[in-house]
Protein backbone atom coordinates (compact mmCIF):
# COMPACT_ATOMS: atom_id res chain seq x y z
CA UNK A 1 -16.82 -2.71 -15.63
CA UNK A 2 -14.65 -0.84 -17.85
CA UNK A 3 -11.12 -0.13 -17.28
CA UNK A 4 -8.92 2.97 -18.40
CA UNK A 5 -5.23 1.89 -18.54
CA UNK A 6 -2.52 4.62 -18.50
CA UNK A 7 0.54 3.76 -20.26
CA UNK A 8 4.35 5.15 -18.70
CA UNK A 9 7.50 4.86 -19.42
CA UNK A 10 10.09 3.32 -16.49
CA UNK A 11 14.01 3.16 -16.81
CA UNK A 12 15.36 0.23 -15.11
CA UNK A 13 19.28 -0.92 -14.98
CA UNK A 14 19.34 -4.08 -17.28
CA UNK A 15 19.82 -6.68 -14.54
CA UNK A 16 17.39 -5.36 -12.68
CA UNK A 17 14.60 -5.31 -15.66
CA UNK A 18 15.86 -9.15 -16.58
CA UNK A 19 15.31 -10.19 -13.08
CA UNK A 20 11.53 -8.63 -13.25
CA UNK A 21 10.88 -10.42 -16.14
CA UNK A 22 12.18 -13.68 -15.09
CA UNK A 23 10.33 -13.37 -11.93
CA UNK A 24 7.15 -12.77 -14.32
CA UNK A 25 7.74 -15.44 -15.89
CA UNK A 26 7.99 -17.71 -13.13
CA UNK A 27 4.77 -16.81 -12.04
CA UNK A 28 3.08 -17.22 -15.42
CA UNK A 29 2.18 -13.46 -15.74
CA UNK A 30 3.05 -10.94 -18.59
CA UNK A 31 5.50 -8.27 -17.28
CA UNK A 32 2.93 -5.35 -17.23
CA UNK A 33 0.87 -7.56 -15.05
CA UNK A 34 3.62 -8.34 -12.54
CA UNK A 35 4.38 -5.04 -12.36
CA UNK A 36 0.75 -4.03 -11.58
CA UNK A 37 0.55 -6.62 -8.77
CA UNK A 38 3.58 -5.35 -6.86
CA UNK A 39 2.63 -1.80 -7.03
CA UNK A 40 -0.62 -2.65 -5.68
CA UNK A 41 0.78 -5.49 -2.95
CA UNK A 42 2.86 -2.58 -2.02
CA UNK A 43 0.34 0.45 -2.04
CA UNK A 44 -2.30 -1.50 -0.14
CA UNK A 45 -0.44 -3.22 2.27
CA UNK A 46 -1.06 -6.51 1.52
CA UNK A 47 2.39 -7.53 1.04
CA UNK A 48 3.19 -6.31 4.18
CA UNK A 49 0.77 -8.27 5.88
CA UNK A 50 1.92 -11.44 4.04
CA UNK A 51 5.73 -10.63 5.28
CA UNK A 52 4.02 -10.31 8.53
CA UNK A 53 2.13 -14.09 8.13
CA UNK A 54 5.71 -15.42 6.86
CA UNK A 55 7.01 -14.31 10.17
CA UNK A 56 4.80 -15.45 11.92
CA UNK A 57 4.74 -18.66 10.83
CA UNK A 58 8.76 -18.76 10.91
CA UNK A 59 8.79 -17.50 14.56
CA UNK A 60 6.05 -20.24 15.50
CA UNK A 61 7.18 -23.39 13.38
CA UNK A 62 11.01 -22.39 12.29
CA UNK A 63 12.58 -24.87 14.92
CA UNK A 64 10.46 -27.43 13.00
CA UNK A 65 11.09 -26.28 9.02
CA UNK A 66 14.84 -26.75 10.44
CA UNK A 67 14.36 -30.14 11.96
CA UNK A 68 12.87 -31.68 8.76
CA UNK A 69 15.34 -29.88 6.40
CA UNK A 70 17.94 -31.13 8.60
CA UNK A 71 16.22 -34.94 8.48
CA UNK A 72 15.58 -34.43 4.64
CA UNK A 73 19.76 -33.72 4.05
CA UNK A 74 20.95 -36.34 6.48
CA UNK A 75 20.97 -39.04 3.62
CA UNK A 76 22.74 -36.48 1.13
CA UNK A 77 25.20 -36.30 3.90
CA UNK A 78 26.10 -39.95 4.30
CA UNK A 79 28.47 -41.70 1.44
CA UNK A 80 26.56 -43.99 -0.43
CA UNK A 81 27.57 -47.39 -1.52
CA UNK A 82 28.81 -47.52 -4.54
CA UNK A 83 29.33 -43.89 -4.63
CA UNK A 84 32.99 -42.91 -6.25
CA UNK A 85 35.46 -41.43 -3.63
């Protein structure tokens, strides 16, 4: 299967084209490709639908996620011994 790419030309404010490419980055993809994906998460609606999972799962399971992050802090929020006041 051969594939025709189109090349174009996009103006972005500096922070905002920094912020794409460390987002690239942190995925492990090349900024054209990142680029690519979210156009076509966003034109085919499957980032919607994984917003809509997310939510799901938040709505279901949040009172959980906030129980065990609450658990998980608890020793951060005690003084250690030996800790310097």
């Amino acid at each position: 299967m051969t594939s025709t790419k189109k090349q174009t030309q996009v103006r972005l404010e500096g922070d905002v084209l920094e912020a794409g490419k460390a987002a690239a980055r942190a995925r492990r993809l090349d900024f054209n490709k990142y680029v690519e994906r979210l156009i076509i998460e966003d034109t085919t609606g499957a980032r919607a639908a994984g917003m809509a999972a997310a939510q799901r799962f938040i709505d279901e399971h949040g009172a959980f996620l906030d129980d065990l992050e609450q658990q998980l802090d608890t020793p951060y929020d005690q003084r250690q011994p030996g800790a310097a006041a």
